[in-house]
N, C-alpha and C. Protein backbone atom coordinates (compact mmCIF):
# COMPACT_ATOMS: atom_id res chain seq x y z
N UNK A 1 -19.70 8.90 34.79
CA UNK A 1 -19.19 10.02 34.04
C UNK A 1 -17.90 9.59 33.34
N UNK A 2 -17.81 10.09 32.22
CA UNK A 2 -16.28 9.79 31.08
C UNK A 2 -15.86 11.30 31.20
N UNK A 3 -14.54 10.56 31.09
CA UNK A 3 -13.94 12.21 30.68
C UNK A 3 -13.84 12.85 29.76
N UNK A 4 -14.20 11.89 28.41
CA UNK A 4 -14.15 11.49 26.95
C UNK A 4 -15.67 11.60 26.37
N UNK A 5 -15.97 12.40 25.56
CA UNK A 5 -17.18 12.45 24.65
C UNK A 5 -17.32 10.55 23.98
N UNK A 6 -18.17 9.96 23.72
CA UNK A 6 -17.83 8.31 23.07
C UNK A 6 -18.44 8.62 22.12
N UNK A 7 -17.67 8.50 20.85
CA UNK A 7 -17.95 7.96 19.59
C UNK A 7 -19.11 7.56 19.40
N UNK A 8 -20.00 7.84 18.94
CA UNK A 8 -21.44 6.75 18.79
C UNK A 8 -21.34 5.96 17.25
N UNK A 9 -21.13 6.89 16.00
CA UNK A 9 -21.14 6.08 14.74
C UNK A 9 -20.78 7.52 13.67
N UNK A 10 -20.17 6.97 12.42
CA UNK A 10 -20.03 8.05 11.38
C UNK A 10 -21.20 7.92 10.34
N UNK A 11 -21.53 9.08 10.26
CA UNK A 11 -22.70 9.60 9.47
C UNK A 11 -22.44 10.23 8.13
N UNK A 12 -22.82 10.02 7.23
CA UNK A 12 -22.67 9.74 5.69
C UNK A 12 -23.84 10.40 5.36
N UNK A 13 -23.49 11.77 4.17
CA UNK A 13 -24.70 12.32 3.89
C UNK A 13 -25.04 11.63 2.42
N UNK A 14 -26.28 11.33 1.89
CA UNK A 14 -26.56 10.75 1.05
C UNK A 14 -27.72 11.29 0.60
N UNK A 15 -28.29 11.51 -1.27
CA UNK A 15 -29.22 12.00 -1.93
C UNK A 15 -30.02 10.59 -1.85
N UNK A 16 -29.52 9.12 -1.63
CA UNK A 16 -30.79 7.77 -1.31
C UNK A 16 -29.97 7.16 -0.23
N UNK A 17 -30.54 7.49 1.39
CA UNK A 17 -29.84 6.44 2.15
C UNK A 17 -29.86 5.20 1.94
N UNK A 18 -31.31 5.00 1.61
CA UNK A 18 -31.56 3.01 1.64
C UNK A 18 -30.70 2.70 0.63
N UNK A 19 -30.67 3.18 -0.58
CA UNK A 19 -29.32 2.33 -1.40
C UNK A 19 -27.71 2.23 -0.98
N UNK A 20 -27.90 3.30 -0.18
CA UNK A 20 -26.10 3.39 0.26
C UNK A 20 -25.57 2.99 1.91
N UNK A 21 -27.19 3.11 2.09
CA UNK A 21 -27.14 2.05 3.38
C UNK A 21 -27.36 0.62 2.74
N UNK A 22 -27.88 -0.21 2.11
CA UNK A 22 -27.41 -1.89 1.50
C UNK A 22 -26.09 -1.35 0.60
N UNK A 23 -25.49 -1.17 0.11
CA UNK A 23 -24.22 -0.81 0.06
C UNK A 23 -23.32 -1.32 0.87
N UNK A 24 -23.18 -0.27 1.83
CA UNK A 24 -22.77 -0.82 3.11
C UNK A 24 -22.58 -1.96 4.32
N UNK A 25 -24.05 -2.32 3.94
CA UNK A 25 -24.75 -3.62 5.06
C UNK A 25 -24.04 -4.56 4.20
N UNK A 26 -24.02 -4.90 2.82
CA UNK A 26 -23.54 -6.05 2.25
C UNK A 26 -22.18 -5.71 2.06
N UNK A 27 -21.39 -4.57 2.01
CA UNK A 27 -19.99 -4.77 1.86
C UNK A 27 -18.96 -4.76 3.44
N UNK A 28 -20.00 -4.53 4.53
CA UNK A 28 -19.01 -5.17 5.53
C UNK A 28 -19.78 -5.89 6.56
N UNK A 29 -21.14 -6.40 6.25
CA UNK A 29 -21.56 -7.70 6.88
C UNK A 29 -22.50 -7.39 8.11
N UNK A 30 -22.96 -5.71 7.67
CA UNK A 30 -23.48 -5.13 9.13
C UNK A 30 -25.24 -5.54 8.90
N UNK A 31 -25.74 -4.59 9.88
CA UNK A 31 -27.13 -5.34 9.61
C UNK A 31 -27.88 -4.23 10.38
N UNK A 32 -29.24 -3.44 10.05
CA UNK A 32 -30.09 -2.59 10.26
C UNK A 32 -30.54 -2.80 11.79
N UNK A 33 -30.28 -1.41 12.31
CA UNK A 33 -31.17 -1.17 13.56
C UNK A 33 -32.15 -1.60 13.42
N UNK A 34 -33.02 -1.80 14.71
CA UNK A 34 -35.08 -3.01 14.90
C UNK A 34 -35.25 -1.37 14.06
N UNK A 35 -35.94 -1.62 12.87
CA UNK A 35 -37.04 -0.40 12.56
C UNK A 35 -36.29 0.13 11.08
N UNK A 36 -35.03 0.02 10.91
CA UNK A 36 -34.59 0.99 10.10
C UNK A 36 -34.66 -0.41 8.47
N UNK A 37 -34.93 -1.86 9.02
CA UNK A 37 -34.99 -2.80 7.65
C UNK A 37 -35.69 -2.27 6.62
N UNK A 38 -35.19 -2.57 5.06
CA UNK A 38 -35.90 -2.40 4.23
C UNK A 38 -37.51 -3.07 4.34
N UNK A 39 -38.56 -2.56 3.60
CA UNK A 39 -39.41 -3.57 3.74
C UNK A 39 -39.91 -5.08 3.18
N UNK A 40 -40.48 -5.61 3.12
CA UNK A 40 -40.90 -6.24 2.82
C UNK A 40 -40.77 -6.65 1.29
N UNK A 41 -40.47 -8.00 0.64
CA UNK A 41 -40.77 -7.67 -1.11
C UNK A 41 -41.97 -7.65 -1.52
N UNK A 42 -42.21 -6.40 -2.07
CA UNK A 42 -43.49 -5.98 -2.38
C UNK A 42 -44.06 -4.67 -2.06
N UNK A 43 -43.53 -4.60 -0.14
CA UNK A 43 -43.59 -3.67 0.64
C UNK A 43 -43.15 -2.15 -0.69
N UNK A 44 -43.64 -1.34 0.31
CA UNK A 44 -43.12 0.19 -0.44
C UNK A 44 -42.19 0.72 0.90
N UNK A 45 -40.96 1.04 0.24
CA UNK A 45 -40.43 1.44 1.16
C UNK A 45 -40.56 2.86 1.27
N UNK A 46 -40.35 3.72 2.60
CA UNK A 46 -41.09 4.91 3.06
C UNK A 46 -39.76 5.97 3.32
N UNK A 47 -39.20 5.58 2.20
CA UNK A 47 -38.15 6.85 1.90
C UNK A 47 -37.61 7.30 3.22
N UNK A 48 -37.29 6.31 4.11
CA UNK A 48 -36.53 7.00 5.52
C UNK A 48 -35.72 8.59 5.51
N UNK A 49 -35.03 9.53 6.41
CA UNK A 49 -34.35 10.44 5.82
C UNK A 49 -33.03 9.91 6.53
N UNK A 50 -33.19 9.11 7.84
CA UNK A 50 -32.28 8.57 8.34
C UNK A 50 -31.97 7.03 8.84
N UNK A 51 -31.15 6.49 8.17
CA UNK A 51 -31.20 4.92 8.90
C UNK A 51 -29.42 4.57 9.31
N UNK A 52 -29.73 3.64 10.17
CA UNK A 52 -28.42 3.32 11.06
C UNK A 52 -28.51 2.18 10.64
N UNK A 53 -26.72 1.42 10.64
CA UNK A 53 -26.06 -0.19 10.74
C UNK A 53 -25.42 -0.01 12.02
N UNK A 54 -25.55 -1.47 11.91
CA UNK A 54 -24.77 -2.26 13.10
C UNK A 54 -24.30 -2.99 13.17
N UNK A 55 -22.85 -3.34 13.71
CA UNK A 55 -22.12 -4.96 13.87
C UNK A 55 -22.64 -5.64 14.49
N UNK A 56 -22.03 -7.02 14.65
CA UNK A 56 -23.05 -7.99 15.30
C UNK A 56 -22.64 -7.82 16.79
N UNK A 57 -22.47 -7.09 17.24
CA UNK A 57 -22.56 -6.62 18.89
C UNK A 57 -23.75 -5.82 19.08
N UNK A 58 -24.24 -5.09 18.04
CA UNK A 58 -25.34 -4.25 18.44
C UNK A 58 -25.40 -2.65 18.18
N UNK A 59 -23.77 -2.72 18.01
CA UNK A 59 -22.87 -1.12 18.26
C UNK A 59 -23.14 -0.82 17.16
N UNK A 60 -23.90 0.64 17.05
CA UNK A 60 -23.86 1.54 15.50
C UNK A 60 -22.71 1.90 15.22
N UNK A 61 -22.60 1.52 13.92
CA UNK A 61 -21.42 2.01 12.98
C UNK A 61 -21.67 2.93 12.39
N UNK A 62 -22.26 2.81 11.30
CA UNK A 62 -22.99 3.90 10.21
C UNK A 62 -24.21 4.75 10.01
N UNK A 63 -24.04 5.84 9.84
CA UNK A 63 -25.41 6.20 9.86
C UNK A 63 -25.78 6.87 8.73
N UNK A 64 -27.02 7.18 7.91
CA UNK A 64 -26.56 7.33 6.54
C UNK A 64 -28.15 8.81 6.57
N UNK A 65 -28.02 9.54 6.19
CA UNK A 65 -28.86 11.27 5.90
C UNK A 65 -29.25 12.07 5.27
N UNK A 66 -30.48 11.68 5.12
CA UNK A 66 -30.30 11.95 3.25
C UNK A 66 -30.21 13.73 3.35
N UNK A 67 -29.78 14.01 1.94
CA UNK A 67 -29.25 15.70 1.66
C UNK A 67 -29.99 15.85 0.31
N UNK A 68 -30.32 16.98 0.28
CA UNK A 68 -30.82 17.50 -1.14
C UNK A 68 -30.00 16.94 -2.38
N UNK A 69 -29.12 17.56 -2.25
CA UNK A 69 -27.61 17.01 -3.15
C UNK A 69 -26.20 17.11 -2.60
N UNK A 70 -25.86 16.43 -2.93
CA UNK A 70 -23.94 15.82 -2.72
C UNK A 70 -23.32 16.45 -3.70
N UNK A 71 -22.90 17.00 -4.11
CA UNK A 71 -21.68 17.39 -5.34
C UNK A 71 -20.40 16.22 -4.63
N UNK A 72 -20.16 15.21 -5.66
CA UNK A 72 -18.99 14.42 -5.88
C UNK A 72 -17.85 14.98 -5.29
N UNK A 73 -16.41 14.33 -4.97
CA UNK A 73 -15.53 14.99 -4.61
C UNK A 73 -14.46 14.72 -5.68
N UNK A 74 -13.53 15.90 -6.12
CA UNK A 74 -12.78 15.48 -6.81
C UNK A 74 -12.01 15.14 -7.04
N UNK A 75 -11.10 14.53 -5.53
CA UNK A 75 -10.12 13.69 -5.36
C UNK A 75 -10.00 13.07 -6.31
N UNK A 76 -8.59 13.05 -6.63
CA UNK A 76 -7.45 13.46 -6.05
C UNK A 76 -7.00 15.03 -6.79
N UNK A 77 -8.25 15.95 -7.00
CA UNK A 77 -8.22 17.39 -7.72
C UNK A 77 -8.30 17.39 -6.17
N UNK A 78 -8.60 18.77 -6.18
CA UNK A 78 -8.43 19.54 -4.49
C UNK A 78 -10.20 20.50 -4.68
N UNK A 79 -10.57 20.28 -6.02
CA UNK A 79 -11.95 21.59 -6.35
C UNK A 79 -12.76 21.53 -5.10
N UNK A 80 -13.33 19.71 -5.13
CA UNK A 80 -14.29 19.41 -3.97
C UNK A 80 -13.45 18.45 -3.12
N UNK A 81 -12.62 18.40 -2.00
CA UNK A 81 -12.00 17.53 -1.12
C UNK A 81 -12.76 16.37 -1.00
N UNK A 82 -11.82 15.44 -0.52
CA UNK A 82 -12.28 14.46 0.13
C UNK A 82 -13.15 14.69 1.44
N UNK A 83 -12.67 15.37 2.39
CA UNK A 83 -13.41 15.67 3.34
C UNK A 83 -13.40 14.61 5.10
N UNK A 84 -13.65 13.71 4.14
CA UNK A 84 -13.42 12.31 5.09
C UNK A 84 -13.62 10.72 4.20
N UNK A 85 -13.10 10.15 4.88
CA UNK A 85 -12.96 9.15 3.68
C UNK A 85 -13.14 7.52 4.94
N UNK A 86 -13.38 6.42 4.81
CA UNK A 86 -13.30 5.26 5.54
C UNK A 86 -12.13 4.25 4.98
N UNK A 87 -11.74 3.61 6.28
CA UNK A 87 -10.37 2.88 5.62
C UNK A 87 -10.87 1.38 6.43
N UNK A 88 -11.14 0.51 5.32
CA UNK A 88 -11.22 -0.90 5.70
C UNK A 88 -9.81 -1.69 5.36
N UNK A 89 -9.37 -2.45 6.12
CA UNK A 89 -8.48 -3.39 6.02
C UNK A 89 -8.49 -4.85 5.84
N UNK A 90 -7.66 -5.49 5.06
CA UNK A 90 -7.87 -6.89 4.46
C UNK A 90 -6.13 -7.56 5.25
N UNK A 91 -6.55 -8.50 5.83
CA UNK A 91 -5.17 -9.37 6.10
C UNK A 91 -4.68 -9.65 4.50
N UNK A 92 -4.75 -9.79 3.60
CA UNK A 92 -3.66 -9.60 2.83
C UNK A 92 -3.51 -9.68 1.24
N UNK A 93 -3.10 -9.44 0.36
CA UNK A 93 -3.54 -8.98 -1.35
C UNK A 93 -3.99 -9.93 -2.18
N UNK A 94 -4.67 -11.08 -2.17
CA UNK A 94 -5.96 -11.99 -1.88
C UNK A 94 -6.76 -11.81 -1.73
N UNK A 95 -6.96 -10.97 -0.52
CA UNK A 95 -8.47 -10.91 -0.14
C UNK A 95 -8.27 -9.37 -0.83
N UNK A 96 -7.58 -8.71 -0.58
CA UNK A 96 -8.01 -7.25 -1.06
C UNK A 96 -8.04 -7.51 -2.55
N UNK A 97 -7.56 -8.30 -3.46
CA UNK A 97 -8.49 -8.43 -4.82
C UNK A 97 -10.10 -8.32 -4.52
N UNK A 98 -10.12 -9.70 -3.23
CA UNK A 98 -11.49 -10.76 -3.74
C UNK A 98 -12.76 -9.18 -3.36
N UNK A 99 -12.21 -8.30 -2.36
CA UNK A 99 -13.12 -7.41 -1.53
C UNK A 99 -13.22 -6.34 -2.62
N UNK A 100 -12.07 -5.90 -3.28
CA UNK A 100 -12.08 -4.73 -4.29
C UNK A 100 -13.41 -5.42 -5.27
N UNK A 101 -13.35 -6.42 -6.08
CA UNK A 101 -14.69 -7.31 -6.81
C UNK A 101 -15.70 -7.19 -5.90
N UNK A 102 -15.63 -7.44 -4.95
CA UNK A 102 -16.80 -7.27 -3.91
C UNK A 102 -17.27 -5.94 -3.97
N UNK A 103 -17.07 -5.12 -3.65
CA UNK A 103 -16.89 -3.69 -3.73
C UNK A 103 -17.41 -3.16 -5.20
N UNK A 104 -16.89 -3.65 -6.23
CA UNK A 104 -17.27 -3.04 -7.19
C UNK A 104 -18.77 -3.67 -7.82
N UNK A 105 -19.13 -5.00 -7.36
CA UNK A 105 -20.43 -5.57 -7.98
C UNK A 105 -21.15 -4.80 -7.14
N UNK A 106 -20.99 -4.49 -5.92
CA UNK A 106 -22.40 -3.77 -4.99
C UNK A 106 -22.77 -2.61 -5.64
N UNK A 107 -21.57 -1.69 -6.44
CA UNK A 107 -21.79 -0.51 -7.13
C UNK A 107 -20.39 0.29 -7.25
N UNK A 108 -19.54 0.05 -6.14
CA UNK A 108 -18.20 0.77 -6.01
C UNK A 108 -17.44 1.09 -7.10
N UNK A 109 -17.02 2.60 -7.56
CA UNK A 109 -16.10 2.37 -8.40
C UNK A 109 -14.66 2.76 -8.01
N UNK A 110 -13.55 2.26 -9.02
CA UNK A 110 -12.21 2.57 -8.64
C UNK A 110 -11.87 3.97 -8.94
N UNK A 111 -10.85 4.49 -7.86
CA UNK A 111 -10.64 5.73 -7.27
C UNK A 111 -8.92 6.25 -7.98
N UNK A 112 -8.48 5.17 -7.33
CA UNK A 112 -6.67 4.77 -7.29
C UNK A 112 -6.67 3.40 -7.39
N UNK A 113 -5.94 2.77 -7.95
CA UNK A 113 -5.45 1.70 -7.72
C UNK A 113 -4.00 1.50 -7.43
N UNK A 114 -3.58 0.98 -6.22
CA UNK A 114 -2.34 1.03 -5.92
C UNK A 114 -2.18 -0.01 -5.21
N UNK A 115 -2.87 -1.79 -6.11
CA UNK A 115 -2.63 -3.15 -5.28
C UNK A 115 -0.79 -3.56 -5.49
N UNK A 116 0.06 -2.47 -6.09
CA UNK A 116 1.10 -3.09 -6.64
C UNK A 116 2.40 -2.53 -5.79
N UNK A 117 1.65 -1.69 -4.56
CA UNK A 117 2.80 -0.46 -3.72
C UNK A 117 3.01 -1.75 -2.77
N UNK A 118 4.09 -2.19 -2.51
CA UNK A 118 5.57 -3.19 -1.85
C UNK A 118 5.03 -2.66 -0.21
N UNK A 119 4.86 -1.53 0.24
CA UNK A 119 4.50 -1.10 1.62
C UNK A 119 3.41 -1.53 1.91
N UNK A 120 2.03 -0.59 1.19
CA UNK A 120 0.69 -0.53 1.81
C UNK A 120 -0.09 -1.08 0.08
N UNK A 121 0.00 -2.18 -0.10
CA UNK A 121 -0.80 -2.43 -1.28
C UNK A 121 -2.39 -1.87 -0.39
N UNK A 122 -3.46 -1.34 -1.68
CA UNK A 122 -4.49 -0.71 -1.55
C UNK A 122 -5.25 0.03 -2.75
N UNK A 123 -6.33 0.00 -2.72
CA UNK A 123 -7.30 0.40 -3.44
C UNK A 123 -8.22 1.59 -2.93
N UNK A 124 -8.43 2.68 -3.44
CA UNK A 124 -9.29 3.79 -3.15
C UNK A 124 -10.43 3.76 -4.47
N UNK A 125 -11.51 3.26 -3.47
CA UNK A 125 -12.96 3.01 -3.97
C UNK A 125 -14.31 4.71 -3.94
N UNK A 126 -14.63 4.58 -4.44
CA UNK A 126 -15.93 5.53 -4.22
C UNK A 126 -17.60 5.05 -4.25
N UNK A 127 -18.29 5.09 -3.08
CA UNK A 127 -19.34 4.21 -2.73
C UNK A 127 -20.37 4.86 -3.81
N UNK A 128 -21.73 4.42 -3.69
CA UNK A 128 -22.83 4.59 -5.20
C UNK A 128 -23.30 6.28 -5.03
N UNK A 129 -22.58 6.86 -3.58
CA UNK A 129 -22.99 7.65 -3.48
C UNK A 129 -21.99 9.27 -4.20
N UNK A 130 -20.79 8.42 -4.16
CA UNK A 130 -19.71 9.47 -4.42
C UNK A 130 -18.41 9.36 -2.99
N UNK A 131 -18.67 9.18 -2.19
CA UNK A 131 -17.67 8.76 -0.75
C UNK A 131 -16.64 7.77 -1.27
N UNK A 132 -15.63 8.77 -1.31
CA UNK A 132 -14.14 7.45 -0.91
C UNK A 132 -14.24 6.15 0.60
N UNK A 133 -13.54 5.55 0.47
CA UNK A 133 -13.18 4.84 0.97
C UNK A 133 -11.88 3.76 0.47
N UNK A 134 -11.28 3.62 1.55
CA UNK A 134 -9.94 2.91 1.02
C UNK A 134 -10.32 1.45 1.39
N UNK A 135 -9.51 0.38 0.73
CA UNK A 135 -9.52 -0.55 1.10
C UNK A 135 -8.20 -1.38 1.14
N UNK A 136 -7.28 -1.62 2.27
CA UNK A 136 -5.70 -1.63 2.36
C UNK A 136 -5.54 -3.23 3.02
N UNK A 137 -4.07 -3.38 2.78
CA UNK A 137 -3.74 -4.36 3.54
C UNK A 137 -2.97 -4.06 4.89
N UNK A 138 -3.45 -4.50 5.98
CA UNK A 138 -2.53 -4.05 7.28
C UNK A 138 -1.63 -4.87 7.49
């Protein structure tokens, strides 16, 4: 028994999981639950409504759901909030260039750009789906 509910993974509503789940899998190196892989080339893939990632321990991270529709958020307007947002970290403004490029060839677009703030250089991205996410130096 815990005394503590445990975290299992954050869940991401999405109008195409499989695209915003490889999104994901290629921008932080995770890799599909046994069952949830795309198929085959050639294969037809079978429109999952739900698929999970995982680090290389095994542990779900992400989980992605599909929704009728998303309405965008309009951060940094207040109309549609952010709501929740993911914060990845880069040892240092080097790599948070090389990852922001990374980020943006998978589909990401820029949110904020703020690689030039002396404290917390950082970038606020929005995934193919519409989801912020930051990407900072710690």
């Amino acid at each position: 028994m815990t005394a503590y509910p445990q975290l299992l993974q954050t869940v991401l509503d999405t109008t195409r999981p499989r695209e915003l789940a490889e999104f994901y899998r290629q921008l932080l190196g995770l890799s599909y639950r046994p069952g949830d892989e795309p198929p085959q080339e050639g294969g037809v893939d079978d429109e999952k409504d739900w698929l999970v990632l995982r680090d290389a321990a095994g542990a779900a991270r992400l989980a992605f759901q599909r929704v009728a529709e998303l309405p965008p958020t309009t951060w940094p307007r207040s109309d549609i909030p952010m709501q929740m947002h993911l914060d990845c970290t880069v040892p240092d403004v080097q790599e948070l260039h090389r990852q922001r490029a990374r980020a943006e060839s998978l589909g990401a677009r820029m949110l904020l750009d703020r690689h030039d703030d002396a404290k917390e250089p950082l970038y606020v991205l929005a995934d193919p789906s519409g989801h912020p996410f930051c990407i900072f130096v710690a």
